[in-house]
Protein backbone atom coordinates (compact mmCIF):
# COMPACT_ATOMS: atom_id res chain seq x y z
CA UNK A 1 -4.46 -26.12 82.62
CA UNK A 2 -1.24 -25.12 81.89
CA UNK A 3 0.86 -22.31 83.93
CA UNK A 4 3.62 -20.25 81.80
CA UNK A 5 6.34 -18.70 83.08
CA UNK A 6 9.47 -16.34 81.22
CA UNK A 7 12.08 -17.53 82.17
CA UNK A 8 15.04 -15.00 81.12
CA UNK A 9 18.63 -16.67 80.09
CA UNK A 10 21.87 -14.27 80.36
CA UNK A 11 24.50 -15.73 78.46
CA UNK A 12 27.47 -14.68 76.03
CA UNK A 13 26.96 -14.64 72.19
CA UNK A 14 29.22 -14.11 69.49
CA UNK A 15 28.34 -11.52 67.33
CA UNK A 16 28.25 -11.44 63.76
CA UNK A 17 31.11 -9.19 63.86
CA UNK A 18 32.85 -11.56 66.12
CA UNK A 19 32.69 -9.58 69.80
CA UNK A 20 31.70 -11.57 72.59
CA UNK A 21 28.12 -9.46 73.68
CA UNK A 22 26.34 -10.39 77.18
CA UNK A 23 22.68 -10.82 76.07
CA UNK A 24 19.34 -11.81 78.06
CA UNK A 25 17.05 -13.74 76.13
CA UNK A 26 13.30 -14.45 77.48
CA UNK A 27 11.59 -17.83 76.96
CA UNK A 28 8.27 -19.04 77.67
CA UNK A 29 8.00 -22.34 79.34
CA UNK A 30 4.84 -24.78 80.45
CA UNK A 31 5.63 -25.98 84.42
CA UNK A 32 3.84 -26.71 87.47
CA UNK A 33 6.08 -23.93 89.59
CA UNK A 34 8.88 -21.47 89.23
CA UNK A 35 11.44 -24.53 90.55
CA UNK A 36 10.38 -26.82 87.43
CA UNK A 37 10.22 -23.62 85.13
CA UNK A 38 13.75 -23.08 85.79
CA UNK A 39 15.15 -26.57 85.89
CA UNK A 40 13.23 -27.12 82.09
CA UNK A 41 14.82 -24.03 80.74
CA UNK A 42 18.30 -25.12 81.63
CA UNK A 43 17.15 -28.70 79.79
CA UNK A 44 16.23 -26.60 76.97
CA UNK A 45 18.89 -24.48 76.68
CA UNK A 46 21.96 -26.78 77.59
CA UNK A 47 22.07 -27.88 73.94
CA UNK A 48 22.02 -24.50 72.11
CA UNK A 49 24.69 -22.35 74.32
CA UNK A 50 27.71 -23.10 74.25
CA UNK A 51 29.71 -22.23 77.82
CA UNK A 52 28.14 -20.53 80.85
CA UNK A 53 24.60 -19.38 81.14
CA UNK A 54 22.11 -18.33 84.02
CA UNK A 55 19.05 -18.29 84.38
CA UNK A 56 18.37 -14.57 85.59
CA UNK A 57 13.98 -14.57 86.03
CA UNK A 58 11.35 -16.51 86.08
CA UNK A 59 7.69 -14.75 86.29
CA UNK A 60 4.40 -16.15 86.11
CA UNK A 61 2.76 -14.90 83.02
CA UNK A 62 -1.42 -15.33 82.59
CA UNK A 63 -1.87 -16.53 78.92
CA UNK A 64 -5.37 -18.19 78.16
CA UNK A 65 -4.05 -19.96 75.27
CA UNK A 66 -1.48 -20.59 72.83
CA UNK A 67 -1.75 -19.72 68.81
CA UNK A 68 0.79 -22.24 66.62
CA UNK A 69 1.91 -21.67 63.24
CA UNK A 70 5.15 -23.19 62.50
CA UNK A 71 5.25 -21.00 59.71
CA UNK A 72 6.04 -17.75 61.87
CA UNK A 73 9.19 -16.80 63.75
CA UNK A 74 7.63 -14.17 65.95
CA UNK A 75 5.67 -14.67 69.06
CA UNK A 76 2.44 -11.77 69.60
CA UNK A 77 0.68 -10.87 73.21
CA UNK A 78 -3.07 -10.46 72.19
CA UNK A 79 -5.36 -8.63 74.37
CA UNK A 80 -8.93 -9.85 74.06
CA UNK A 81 -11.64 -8.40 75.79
CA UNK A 82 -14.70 -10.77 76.28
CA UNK A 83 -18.05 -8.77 76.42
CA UNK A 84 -20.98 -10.33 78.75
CA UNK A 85 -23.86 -8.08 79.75
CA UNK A 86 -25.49 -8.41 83.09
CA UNK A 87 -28.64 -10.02 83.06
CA UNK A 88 -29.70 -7.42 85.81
CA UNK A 89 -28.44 -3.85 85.07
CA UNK A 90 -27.67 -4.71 81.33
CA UNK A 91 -24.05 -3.27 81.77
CA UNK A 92 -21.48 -4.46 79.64
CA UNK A 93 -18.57 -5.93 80.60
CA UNK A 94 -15.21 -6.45 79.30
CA UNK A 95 -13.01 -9.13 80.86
CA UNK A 96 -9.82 -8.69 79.38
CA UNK A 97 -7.70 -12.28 78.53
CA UNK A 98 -4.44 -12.36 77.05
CA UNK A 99 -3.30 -14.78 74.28
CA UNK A 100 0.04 -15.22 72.54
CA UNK A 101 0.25 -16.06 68.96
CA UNK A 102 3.09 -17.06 66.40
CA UNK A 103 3.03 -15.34 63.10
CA UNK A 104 5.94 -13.82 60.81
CA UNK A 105 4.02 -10.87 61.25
CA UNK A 106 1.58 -8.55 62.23
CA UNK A 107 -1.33 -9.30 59.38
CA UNK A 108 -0.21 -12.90 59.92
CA UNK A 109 -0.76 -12.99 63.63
CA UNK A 110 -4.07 -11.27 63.62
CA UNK A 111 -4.94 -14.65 60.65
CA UNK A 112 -4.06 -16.89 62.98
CA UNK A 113 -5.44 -15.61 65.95
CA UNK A 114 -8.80 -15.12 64.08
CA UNK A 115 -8.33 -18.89 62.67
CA UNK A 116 -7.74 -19.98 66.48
CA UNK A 117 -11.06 -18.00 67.97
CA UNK A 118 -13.47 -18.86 65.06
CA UNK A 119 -15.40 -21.53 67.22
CA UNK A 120 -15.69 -19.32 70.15
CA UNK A 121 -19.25 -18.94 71.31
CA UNK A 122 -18.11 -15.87 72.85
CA UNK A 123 -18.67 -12.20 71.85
CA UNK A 124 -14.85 -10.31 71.97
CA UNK A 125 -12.93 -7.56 71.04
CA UNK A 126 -9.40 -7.17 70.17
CA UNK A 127 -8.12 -4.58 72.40
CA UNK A 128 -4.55 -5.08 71.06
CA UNK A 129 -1.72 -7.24 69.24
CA UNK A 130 1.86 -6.59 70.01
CA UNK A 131 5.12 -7.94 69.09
CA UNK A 132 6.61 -9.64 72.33
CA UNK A 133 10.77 -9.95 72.80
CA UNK A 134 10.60 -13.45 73.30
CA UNK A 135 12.57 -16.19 71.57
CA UNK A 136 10.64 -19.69 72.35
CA UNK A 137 7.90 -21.34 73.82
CA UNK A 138 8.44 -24.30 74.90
CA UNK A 139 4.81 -26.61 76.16
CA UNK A 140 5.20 -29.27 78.46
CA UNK A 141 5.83 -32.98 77.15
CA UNK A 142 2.89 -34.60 78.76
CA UNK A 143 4.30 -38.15 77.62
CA UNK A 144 6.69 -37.93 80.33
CA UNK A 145 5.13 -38.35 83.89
CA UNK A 146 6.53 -36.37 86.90
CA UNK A 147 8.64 -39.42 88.07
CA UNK A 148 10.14 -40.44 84.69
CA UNK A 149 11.12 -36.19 84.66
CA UNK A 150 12.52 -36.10 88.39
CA UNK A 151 14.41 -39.19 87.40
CA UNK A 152 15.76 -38.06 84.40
CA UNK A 153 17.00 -34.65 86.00
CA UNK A 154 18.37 -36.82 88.38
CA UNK A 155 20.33 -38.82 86.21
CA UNK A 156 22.15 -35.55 84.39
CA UNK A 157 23.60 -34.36 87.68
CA UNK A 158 24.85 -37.23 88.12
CA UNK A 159 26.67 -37.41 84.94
């Protein structure tokens, strides 16, 4: 099961009108604690900044799963509320789950989550889709073990 955590980066960008701007960017990453979280996120993120950067947060988020389409630029928090009733009072309940989606919009993420759910057994609602700030997910690469990782890391210290 995977754990996600945000991980927020402060670095400097150059605007398009070419003043240096302090910004904080949010990314979601897949690691086993907040330790790894933050030592993938500098991986990631080594490539695509040029200069100094930190790596202000990491939090634990609770996501029950992850929506793809490589068509959308936008990532969207959907609240899902499962509905059981119990067998002895016959009360409803709702257990609320989150889920994040990528779309390119609103009508698009609300496809694709629906796409995503279609072979759940499941009754649910949708309690709510919003827009979320962040820039990238990034899942873990389950082709590398632990000890080819820790290695690697290793390695760029060194050098």
């Amino acid at each position: 099961m995977s754990q996600w955590f945000e991980c927020k980066v402060k670095y400097d960008r150059m605007m398009e009108n070419g003043v240096l701007k302090t910004v904080s960017e949010p990314y979601l990453v897949d690691a086993f604690s907040f330790t790894e979280a933050e030592a993938r996120i500098t991986d990631k993120m080594q490539p695509h900044i040029s200069g100094e950067f930190n790596v202000d947060a990491v939090k634990r988020v609770n996501l029950s799963d992850i929506f793809y389409n490589e068509a959308g630029d936008r990532w969207y928090k959907v609240k899902t509320n499962f509905i059981t009733i119990d067998e002895k009072t016959a009360v409803e309940k709702h257990t609320a789950s989150y889920q994040l989606v990528q779309a390119s919009d609103f009508k698009g993420a609300l496809a694709t989550f629906l796409e995503g759910m279609h072979d759940t057994m499941a009754d649910f609602e949708i309690a709510s889709i919003t827009e979320t700030p962040l820039m990238d997910v990034f899942p873990a690469d389950l082709s590398e073990t632990r000890e080819e990782r820790e290695a690697r890391q290793k390695a760029q210290n060194k050098g």
